[in-house]
N, C-alpha and C. Protein backbone atom coordinates (compact mmCIF):
# COMPACT_ATOMS: atom_id res chain seq x y z
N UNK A 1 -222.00 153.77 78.18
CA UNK A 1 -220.70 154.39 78.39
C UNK A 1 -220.35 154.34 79.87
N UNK A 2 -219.21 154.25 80.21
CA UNK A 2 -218.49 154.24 81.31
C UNK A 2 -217.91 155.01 81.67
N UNK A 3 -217.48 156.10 82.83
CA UNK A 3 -216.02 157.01 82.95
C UNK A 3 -215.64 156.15 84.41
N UNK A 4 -214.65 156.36 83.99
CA UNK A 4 -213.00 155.74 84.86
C UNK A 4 -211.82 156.88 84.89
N UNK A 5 -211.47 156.91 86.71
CA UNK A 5 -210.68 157.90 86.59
C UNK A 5 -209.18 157.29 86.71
N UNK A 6 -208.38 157.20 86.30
CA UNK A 6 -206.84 156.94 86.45
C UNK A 6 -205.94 157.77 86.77
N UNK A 7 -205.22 157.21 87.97
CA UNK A 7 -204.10 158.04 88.49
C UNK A 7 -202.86 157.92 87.42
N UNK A 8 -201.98 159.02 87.40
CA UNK A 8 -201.20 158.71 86.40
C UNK A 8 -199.60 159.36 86.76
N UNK A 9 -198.64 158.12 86.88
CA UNK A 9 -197.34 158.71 87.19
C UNK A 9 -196.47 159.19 86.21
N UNK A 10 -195.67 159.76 86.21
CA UNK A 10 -194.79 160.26 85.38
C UNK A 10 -194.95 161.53 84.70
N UNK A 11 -195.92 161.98 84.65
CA UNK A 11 -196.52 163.19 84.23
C UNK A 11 -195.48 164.51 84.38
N UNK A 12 -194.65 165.46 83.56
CA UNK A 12 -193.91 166.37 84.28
C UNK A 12 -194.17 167.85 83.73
N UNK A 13 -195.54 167.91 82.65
CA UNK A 13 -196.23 169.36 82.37
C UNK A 13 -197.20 169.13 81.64
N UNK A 14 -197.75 169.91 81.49
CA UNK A 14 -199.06 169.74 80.68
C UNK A 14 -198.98 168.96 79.09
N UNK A 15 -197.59 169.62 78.51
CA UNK A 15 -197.79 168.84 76.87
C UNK A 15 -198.05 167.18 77.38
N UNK A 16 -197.71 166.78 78.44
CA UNK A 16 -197.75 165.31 79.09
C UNK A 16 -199.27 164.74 79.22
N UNK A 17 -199.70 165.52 79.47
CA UNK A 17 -201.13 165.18 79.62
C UNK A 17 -202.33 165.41 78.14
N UNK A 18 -201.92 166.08 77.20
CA UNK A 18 -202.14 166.52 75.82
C UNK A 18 -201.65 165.10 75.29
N UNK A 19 -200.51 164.38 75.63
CA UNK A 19 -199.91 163.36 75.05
C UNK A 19 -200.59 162.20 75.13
N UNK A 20 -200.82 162.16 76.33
CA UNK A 20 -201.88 161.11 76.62
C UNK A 20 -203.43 161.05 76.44
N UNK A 21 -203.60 162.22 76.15
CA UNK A 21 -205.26 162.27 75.68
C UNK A 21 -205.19 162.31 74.24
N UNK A 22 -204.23 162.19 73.91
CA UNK A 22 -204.03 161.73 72.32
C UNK A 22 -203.56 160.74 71.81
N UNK A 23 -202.99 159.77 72.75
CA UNK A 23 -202.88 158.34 72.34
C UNK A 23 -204.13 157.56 72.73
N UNK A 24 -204.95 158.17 74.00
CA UNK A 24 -206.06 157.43 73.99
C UNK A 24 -206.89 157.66 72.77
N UNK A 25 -206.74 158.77 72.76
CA UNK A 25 -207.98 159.06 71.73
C UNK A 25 -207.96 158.97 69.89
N UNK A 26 -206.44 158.61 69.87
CA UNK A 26 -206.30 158.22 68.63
C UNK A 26 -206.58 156.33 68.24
N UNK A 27 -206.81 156.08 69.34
CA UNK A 27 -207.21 154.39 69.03
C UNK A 27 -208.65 154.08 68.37
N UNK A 28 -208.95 155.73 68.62
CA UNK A 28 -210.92 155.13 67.81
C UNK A 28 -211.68 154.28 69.00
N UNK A 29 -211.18 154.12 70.33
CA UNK A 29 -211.64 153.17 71.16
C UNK A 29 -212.23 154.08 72.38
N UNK A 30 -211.88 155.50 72.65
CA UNK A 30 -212.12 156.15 73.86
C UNK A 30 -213.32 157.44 72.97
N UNK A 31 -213.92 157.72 74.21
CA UNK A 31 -215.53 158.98 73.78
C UNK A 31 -214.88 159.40 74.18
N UNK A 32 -214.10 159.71 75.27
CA UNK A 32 -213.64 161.30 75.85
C UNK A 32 -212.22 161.17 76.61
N UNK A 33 -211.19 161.77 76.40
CA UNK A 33 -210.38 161.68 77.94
C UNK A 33 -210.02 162.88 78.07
N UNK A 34 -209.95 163.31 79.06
CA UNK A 34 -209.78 164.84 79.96
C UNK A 34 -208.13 164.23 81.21
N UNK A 35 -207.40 164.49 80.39
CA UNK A 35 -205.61 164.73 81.83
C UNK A 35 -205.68 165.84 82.19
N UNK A 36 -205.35 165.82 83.31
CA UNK A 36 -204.96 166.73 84.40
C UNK A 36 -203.83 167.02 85.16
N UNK A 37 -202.94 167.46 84.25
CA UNK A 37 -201.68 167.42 85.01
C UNK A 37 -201.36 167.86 85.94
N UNK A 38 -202.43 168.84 86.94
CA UNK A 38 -202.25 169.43 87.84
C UNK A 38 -202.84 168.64 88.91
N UNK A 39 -203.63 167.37 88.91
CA UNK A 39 -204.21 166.54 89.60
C UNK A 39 -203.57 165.06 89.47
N UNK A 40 -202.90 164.95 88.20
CA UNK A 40 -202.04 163.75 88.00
C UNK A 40 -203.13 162.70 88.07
N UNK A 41 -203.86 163.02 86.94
CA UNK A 41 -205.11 161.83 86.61
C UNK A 41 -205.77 161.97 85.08
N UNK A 42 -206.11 160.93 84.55
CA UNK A 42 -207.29 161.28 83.64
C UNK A 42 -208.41 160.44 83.67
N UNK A 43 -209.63 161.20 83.26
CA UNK A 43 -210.97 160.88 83.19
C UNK A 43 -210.94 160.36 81.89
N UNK A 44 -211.36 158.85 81.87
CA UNK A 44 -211.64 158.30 80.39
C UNK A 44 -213.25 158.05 80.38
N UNK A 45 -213.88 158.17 79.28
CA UNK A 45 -215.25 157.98 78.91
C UNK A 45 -214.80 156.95 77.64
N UNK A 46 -215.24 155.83 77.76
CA UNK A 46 -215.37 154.63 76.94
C UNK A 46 -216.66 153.77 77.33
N UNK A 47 -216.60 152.73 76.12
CA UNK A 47 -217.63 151.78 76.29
C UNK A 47 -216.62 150.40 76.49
N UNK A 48 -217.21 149.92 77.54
CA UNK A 48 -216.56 148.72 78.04
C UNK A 48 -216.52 147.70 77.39
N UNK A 49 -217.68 147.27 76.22
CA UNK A 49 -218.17 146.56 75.41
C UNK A 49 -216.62 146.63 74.24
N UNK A 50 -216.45 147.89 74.49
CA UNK A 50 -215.02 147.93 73.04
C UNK A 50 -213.76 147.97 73.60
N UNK A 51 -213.41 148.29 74.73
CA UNK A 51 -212.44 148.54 75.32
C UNK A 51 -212.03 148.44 76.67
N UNK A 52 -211.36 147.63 77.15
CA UNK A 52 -211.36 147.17 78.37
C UNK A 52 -210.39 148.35 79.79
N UNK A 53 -210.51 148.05 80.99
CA UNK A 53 -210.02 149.12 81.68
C UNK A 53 -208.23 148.64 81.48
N UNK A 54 -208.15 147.45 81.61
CA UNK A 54 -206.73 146.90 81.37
C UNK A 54 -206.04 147.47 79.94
N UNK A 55 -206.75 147.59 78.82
CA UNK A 55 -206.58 148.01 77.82
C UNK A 55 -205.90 149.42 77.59
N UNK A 56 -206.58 150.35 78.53
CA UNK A 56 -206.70 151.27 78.52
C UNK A 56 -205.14 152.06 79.17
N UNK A 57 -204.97 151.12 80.40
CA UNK A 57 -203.81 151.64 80.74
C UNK A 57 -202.47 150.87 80.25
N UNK A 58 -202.61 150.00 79.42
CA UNK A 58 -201.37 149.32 78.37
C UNK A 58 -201.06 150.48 77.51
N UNK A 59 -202.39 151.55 77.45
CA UNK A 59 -202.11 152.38 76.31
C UNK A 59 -201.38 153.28 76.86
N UNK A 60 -201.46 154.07 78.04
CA UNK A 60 -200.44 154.70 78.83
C UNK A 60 -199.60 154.66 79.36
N UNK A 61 -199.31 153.35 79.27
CA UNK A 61 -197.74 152.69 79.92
C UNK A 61 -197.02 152.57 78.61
N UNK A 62 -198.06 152.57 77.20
CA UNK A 62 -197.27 152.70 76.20
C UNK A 62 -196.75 153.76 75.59
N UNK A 63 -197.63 154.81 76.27
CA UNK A 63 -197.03 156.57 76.15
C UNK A 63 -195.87 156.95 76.95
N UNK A 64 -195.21 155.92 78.16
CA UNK A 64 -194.57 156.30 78.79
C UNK A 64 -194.76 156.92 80.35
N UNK A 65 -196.32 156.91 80.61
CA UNK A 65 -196.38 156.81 81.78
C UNK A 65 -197.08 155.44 83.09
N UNK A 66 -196.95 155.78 84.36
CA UNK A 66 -197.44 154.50 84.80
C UNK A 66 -198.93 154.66 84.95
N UNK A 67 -199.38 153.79 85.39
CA UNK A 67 -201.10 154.17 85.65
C UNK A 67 -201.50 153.59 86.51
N UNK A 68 -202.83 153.45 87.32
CA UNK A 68 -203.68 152.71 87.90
C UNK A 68 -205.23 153.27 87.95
N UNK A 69 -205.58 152.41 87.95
CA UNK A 69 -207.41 152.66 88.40
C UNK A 69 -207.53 153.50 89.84
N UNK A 70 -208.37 154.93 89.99
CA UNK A 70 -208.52 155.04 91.24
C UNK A 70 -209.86 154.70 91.89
C-alpha cells in the first residue's frame, strides 16, 4: 500500500470533502481517503498495483475539483 497526499482546489465546505472521499472510495480502487477541507488536501491509501496516482486525480477532476500531487 501506498499513501499520497493531494492538494485539492475548489473545495468550498466540508460536504466537499465528504464528496470526494466518496467518489474515491466508491471505485472499489482506494483503502482509505481522509479530505480535509480545512487543509485543502486529501490523504489517499491505495495500492499502486490497482490504481494509478494519475488515476486517482481524473477521479477528482471528475467530482469537480482540481488536484495535484504534493
Amino acid at each position: 500500500m501506498q499513501k499520497k497526499i493531494f492538494k485539492i482546489i475548489g473545495m468550498h465546505c466540508v460536504t466537499c470533502s465528504i464528496n470526494i472521499d466518496g467518489e474515491l472510495e466508491d471505485t472499489g480502487k482506494i483503502q482509505e481517503s481522509k479530505t480535509s477541507y480545512a487543509k485543502q488536501q486529501t490523504e489517499v491509501t491505495f495500492n499502486p498495483k490497482i490504481i494509478s496516482v494519475k488515476e486517482i486525480i481524473t477521479i477528482i477532476k471528475k467530482a469537480g475539483y482540481d488536484a495535484s500531487i504534493e
